[in-house]
C-alpha atoms as a PDB file:
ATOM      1  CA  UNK A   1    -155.089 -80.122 -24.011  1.00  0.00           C
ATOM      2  CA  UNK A   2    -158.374 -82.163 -24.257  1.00  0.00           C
ATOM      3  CA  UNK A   3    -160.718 -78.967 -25.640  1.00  0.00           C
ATOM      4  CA  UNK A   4    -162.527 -78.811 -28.613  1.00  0.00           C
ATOM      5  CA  UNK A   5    -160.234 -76.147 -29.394  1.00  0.00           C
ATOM      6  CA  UNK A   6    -156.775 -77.857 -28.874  1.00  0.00           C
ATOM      7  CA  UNK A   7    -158.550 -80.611 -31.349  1.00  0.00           C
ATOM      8  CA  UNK A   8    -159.469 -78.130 -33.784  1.00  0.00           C
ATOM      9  CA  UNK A   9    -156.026 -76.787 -33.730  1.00  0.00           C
ATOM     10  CA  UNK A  10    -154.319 -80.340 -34.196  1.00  0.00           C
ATOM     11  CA  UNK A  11    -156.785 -80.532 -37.359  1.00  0.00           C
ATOM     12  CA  UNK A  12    -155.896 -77.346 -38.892  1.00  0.00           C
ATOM     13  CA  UNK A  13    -152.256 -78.362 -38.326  1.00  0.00           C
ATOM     14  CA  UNK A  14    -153.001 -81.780 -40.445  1.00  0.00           C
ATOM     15  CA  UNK A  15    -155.269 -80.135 -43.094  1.00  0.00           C
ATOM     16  CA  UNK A  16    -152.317 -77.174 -43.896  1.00  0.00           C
ATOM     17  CA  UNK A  17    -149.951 -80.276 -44.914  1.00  0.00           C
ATOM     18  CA  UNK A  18    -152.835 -81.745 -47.427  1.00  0.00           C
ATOM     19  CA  UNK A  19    -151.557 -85.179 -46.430  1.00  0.00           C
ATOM     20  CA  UNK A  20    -154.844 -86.249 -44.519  1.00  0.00           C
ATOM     21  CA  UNK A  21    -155.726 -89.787 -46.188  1.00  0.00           C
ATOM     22  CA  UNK A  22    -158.093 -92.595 -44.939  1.00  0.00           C
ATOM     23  CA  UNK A  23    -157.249 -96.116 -44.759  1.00  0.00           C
ATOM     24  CA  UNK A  24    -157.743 -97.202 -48.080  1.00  0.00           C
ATOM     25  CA  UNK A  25    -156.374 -93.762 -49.656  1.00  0.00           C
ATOM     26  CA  UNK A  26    -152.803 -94.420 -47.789  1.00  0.00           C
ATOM     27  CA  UNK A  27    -152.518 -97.696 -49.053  1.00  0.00           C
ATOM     28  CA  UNK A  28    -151.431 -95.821 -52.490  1.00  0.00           C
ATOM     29  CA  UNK A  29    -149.766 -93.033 -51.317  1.00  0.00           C
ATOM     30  CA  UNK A  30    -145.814 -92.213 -50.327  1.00  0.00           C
ATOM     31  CA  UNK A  31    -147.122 -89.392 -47.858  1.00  0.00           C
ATOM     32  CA  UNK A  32    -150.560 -89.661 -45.377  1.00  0.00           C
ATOM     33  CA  UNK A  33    -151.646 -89.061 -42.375  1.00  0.00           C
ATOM     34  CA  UNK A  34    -154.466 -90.875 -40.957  1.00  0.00           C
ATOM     35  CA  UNK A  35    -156.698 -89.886 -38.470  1.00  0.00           C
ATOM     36  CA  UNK A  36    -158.745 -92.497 -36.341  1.00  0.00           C
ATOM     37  CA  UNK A  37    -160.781 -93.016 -33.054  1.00  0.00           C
ATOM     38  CA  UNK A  38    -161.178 -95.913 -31.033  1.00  0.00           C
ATOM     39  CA  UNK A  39    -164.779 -95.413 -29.154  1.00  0.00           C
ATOM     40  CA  UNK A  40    -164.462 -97.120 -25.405  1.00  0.00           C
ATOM     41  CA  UNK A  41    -167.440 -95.395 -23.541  1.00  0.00           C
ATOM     42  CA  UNK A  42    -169.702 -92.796 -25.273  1.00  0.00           C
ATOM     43  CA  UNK A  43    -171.136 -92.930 -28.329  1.00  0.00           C
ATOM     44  CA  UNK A  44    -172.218 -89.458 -27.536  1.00  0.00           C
ATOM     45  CA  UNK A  45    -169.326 -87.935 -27.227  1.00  0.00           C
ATOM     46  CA  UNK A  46    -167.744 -89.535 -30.592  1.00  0.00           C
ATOM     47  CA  UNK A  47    -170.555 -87.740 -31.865  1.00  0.00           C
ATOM     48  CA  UNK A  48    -169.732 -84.426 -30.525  1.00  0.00           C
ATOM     49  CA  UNK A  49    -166.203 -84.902 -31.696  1.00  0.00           C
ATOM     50  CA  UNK A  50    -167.127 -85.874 -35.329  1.00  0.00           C
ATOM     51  CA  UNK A  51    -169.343 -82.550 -35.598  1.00  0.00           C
ATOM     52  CA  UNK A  52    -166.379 -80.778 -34.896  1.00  0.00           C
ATOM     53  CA  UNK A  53    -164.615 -82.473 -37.538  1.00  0.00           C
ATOM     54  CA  UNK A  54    -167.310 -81.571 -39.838  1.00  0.00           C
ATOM     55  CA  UNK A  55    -167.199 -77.863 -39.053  1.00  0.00           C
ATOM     56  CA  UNK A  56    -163.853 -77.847 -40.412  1.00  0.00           C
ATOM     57  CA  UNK A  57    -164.873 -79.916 -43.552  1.00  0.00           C
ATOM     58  CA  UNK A  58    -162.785 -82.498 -42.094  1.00  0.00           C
ATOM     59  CA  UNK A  59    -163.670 -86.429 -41.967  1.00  0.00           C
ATOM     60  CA  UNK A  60    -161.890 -89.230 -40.083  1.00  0.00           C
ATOM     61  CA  UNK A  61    -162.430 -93.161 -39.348  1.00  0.00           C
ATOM     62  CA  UNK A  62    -164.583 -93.785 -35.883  1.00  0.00           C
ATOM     63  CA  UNK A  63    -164.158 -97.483 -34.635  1.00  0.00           C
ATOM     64  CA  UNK A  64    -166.999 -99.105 -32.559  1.00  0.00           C
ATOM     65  CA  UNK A  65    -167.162-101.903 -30.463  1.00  0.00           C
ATOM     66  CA  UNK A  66    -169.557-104.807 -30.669  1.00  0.00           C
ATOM     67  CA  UNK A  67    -169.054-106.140 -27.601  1.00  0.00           C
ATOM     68  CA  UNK A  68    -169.049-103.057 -25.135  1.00  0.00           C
ATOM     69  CA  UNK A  69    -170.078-103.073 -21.322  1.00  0.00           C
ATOM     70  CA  UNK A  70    -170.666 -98.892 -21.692  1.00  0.00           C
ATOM     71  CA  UNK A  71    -172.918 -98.752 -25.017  1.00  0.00           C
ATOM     72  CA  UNK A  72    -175.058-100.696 -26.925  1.00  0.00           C
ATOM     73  CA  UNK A  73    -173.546-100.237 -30.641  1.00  0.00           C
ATOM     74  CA  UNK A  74    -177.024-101.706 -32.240  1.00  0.00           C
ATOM     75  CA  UNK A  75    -179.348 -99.906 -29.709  1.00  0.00           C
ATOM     76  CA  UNK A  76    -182.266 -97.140 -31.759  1.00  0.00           C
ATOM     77  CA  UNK A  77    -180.512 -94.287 -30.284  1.00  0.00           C
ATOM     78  CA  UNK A  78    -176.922 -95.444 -31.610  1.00  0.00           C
ATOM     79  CA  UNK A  79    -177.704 -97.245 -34.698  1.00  0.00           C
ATOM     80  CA  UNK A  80    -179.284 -93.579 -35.827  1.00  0.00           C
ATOM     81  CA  UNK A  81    -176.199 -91.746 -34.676  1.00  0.00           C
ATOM     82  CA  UNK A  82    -173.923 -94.154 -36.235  1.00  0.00           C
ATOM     83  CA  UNK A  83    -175.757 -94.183 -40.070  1.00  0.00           C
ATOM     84  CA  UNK A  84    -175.913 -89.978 -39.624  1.00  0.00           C
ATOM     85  CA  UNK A  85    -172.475 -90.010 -39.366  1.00  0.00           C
ATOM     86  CA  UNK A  86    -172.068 -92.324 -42.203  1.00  0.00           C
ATOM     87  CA  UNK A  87    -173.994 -90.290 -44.297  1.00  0.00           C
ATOM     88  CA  UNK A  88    -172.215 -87.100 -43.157  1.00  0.00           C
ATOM     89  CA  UNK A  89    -169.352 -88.700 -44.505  1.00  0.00           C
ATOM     90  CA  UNK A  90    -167.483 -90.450 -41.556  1.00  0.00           C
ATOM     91  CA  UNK A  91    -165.829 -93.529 -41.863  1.00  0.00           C
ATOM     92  CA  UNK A  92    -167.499 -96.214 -39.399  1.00  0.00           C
ATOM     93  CA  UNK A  93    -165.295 -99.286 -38.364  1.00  0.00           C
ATOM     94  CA  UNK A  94    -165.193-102.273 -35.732  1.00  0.00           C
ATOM     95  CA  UNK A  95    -163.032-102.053 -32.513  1.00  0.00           C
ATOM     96  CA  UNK A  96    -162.328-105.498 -32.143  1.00  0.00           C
ATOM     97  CA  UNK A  97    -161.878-106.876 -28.683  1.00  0.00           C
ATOM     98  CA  UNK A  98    -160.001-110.018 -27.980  1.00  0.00           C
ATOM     99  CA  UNK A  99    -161.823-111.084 -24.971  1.00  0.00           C
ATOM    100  CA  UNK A 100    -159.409-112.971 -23.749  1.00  0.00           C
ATOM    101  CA  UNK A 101    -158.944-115.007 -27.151  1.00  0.00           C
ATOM    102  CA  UNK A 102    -155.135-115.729 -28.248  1.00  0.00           C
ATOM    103  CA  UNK A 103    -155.519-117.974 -30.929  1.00  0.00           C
ATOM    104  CA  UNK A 104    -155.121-116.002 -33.827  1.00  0.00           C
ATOM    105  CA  UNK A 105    -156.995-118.421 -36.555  1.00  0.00           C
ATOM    106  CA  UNK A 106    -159.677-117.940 -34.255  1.00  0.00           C
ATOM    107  CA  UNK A 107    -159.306-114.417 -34.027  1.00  0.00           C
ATOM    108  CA  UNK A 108    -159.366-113.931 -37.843  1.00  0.00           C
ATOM    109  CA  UNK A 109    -162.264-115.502 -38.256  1.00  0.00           C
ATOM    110  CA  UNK A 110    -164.241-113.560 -35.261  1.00  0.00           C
ATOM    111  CA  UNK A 111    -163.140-110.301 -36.987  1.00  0.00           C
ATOM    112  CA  UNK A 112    -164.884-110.791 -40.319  1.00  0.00           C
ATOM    113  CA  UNK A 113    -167.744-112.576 -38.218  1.00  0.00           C
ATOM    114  CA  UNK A 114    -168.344-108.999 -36.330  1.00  0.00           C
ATOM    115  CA  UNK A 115    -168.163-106.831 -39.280  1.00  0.00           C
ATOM    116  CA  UNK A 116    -170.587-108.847 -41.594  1.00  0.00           C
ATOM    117  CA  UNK A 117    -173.251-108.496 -38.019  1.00  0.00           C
ATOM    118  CA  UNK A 118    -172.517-104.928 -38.012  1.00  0.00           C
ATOM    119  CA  UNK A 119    -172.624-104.405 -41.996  1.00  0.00           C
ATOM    120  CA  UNK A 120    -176.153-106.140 -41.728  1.00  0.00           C
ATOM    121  CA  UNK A 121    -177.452-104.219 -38.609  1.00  0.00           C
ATOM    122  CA  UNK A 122    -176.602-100.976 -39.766  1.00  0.00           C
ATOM    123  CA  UNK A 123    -177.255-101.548 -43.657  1.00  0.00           C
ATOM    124  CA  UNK A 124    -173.558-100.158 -44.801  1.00  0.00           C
ATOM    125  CA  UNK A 125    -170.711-101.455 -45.386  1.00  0.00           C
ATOM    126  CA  UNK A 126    -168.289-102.089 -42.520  1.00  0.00           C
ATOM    127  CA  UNK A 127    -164.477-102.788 -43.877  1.00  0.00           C
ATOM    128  CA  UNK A 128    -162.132-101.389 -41.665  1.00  0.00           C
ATOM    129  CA  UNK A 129    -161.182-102.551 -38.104  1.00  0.00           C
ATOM    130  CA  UNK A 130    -158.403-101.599 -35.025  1.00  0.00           C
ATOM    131  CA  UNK A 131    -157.765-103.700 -32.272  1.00  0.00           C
ATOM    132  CA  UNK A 132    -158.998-103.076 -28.591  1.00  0.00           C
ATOM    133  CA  UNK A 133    -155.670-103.187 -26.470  1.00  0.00           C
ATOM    134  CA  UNK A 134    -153.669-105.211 -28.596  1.00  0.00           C
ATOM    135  CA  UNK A 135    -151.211-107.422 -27.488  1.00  0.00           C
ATOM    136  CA  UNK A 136    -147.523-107.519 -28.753  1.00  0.00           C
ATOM    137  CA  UNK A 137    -148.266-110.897 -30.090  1.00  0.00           C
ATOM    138  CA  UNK A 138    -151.215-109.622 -31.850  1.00  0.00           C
ATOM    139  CA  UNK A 139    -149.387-106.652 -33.447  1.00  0.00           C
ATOM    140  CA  UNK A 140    -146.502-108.676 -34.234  1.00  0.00           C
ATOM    141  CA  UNK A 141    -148.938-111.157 -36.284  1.00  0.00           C
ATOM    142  CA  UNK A 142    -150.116-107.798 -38.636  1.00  0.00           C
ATOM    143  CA  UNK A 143    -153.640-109.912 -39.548  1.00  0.00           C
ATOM    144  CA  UNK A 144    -154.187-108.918 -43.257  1.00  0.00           C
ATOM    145  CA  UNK A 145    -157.874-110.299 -44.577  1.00  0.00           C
ATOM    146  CA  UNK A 146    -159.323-110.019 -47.840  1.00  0.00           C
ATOM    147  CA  UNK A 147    -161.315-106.796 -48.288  1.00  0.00           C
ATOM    148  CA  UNK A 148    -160.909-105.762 -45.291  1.00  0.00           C
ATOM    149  CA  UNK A 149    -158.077-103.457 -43.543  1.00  0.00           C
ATOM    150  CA  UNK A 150    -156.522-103.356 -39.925  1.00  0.00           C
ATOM    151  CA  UNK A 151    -155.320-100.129 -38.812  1.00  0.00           C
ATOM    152  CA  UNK A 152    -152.657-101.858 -37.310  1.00  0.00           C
ATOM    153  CA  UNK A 153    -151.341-103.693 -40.683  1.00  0.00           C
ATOM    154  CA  UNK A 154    -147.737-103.001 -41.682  1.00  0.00           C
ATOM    155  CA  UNK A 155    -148.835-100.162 -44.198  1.00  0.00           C
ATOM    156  CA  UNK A 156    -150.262 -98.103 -41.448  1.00  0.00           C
ATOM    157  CA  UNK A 157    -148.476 -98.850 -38.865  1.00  0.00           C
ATOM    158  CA  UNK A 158    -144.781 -99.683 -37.580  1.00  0.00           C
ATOM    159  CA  UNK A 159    -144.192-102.597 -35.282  1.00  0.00           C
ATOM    160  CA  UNK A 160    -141.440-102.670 -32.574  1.00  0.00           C
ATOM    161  CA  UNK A 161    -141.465-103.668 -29.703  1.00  0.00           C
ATOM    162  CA  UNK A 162    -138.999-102.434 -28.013  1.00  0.00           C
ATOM    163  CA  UNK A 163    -140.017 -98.883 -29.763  1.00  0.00           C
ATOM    164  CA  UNK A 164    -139.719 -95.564 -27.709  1.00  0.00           C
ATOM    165  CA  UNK A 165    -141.135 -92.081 -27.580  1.00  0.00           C
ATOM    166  CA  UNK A 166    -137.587 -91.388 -29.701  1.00  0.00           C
ATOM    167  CA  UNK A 167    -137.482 -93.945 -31.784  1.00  0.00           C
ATOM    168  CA  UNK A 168    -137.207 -93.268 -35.629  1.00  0.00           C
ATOM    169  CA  UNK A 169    -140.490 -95.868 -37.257  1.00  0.00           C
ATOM    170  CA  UNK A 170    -141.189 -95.627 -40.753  1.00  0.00           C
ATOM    171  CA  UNK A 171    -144.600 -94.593 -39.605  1.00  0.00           C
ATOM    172  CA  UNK A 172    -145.360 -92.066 -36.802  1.00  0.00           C
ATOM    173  CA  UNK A 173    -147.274 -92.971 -34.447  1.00  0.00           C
ATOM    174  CA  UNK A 174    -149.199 -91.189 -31.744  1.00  0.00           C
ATOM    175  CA  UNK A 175    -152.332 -91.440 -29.148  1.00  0.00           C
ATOM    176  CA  UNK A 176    -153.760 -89.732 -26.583  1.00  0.00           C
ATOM    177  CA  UNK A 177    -154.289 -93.095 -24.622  1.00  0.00           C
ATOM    178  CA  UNK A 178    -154.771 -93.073 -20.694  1.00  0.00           C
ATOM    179  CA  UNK A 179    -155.188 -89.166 -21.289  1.00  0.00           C
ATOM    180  CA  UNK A 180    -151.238 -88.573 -21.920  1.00  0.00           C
ATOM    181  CA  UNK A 181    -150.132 -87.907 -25.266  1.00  0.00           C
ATOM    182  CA  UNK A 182    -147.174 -90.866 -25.995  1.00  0.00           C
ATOM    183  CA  UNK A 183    -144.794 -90.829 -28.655  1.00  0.00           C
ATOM    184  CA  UNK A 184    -145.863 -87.204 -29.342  1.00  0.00           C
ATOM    185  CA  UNK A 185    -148.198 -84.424 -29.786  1.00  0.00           C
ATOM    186  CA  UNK A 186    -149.420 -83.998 -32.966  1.00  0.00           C
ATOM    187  CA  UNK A 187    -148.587 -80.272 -33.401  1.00  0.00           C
ATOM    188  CA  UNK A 188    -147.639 -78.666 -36.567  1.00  0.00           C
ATOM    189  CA  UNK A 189    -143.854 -79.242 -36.109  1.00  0.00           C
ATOM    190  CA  UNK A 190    -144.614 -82.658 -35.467  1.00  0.00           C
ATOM    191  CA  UNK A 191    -146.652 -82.935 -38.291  1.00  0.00           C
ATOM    192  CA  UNK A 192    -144.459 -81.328 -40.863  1.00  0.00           C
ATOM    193  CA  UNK A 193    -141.743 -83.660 -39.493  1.00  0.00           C
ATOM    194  CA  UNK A 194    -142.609 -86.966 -40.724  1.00  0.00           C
ATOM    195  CA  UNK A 195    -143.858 -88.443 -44.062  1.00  0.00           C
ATOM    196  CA  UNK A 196    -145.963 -90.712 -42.861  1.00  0.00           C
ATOM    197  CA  UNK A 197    -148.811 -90.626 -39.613  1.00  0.00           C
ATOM    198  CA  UNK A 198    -151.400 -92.051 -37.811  1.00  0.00           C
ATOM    199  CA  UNK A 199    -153.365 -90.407 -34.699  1.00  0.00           C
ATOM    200  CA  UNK A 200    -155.438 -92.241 -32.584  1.00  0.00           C
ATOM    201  CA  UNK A 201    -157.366 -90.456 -30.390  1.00  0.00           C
ATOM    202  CA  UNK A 202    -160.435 -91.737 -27.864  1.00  0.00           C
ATOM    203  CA  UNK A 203    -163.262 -89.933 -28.100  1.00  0.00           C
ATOM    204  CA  UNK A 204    -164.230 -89.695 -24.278  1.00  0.00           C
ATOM    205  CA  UNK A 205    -161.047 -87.808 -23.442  1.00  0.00           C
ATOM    206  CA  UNK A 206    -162.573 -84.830 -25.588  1.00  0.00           C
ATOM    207  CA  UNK A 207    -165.269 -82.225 -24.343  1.00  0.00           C
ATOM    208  CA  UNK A 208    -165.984 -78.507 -25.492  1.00  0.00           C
ATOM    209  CA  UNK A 209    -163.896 -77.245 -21.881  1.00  0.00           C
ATOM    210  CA  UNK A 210    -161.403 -79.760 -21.633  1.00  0.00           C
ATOM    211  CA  UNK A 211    -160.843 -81.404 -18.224  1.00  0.00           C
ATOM    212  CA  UNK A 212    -157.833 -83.675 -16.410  1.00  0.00           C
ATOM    213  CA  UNK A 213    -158.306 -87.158 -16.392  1.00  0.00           C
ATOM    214  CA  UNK A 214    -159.913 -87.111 -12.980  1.00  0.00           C
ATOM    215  CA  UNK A 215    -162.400 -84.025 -13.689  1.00  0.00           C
ATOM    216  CA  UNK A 216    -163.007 -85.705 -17.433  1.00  0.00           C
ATOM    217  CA  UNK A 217    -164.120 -89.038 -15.894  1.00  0.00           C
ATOM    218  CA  UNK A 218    -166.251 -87.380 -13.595  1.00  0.00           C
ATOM    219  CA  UNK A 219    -167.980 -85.676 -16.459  1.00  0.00           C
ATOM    220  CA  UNK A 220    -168.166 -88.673 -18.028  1.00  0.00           C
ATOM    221  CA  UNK A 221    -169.425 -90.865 -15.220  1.00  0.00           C
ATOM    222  CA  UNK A 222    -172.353 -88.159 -14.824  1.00  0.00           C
ATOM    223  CA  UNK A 223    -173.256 -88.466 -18.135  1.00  0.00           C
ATOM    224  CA  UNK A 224    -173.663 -92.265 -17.970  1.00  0.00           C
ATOM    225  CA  UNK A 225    -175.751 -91.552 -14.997  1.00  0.00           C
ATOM    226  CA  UNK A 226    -178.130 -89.629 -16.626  1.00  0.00           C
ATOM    227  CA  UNK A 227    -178.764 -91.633 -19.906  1.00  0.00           C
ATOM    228  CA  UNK A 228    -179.248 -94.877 -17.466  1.00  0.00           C
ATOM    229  CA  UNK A 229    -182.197 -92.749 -15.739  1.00  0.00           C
ATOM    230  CA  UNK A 230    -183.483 -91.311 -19.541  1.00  0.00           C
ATOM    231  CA  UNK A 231    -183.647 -95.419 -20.538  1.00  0.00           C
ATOM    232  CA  UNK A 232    -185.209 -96.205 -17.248  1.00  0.00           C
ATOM    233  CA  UNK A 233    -187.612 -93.287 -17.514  1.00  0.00           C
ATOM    234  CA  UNK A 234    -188.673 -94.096 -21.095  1.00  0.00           C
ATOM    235  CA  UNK A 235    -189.100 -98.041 -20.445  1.00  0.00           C
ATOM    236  CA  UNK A 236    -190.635 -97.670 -16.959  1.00  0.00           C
ATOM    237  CA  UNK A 237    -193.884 -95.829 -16.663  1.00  0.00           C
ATOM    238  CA  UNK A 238    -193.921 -96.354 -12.616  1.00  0.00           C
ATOM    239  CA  UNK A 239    -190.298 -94.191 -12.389  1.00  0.00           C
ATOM    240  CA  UNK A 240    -191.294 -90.481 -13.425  1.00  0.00           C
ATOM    241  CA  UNK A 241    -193.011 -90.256  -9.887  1.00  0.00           C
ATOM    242  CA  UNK A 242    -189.273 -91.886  -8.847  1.00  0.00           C
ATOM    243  CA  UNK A 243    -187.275 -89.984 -10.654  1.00  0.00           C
ATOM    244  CA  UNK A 244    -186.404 -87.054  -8.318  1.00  0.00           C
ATOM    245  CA  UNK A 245    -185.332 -88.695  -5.900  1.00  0.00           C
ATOM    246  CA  UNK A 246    -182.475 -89.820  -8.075  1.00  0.00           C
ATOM    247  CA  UNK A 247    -181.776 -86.303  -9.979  1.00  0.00           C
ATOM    248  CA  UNK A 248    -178.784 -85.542  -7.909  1.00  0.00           C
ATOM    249  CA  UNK A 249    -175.612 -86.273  -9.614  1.00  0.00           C
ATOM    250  CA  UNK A 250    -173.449 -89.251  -8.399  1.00  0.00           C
ATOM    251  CA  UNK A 251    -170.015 -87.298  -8.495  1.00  0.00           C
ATOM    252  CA  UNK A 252    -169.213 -83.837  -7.720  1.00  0.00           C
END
């Protein structure tokens, strides 16, 4: 369910309705669906995932963080992977994390302070942003800034707490959090059965075989493992004669 295939499918499925819209285009419309991806872990592999999207003429909104433990967003390597996929047409945004912060004047202002840093480090304009983990609280506030739109605002998405995989929200929502699908898969009879979507999906959950959660963060892990020895290697001149000794996979 977590192939390049099963995503490819779940895109032909949106583009046969001709509703696909991005952020700003659903603001005006009666009928979208949006497409988005929060990026936790590898910038790498939202990379993969938006060439795929491109080889079905396809283009959705890719939301990084700034303040990441797994990737540096404003590294060489990612700043050039992040302005290709600009240019290719992708729609870059900030995945804001709260860090622990509740108070929501403060949070406001932290937003806009991230996406002016990013706008300036990667020399286009950032004006889009989803939440990392958002509280109830946080939804239920539906922050609204000038210029600037939250994938979580009331016009993109429905608010209730209490809601369930069978509850009836103006808005359909669905994500492929924790590796499970909630509140639906977005085939076509899913799809063609509501007026209004948006997907979220992670980009680390998606590889060209598709794995289980265990086998996918094993995959994942490994690959961590080996761009940690490729920054070591390139910074270090006294680890090539190391590095053999640390060639061997952590997981298998």
């Amino acid at each position: 369910m977590f192939s390049y295939n099963d995503y490819r499918e779940i895109l032909r499925a949106i583009k046969d309705t001709g509703l696909y819209a991005t952020y700003e285009e659903a603001l005006t419309r009666d009928s979208f669906i949006i497409m988005r991806h929060d990026v936790e872990y590898s910038v790498e592999r939202a990379y993969a995932l938006s060439k795929v999207e491109e080889s079905m003429d396809f283009r959705s909104t890719f939301f990084f963080q700034w303040t990441n433990n797994s990737y540096n967003i404003l590294s060489r390597k990612n700043r050039d992977i992040l302005t290709d996929m600009h240019e290719r047409g992708q729609h870059i945004g900030l995945h804001f994390a709260l860090n622990g912060m509740t108070d929501m004047k403060l949070v406001r202002e932290r937003i806009k302070q991230e996406m002016d840093m990013l706008s300036n480090m990667l020399g286009f304009q950032i004006n889009s942003f989803s939440i990392h983990r958002p509280s109830p609280d946080v939804l239920a506030e539906n922050i609204k800034l000038p210029g600037i739109l939250n994938a979580y605002q009331d016009e993109f998405f429905s608010f209730d707490p209490k809601a369930t995989p069978e509850s009836q929200l103006e808005i359909k929502y669905m994500s492929d959090a924790n590796h499970i699908w909630r509140y639906g898969y977005p085939d076509e009879e899913t799809i063609k059965s509501h007026k209004k979507i948006q997907i979220l999906t992670h980009p680390f959950a998606w590889t060209k075989k598709g794995y289980d959660n265990m086998e996918n963060y094993k995959t994942l892990i490994n690959e961590k493992y080996v761009e940690l020895l490729d920054s070591i290697d390139n910074e270090c001149k006294d680890f090539g004669p190391l590095r053999d000794n640390f060639d061997k996979l952590p997981l298998e």
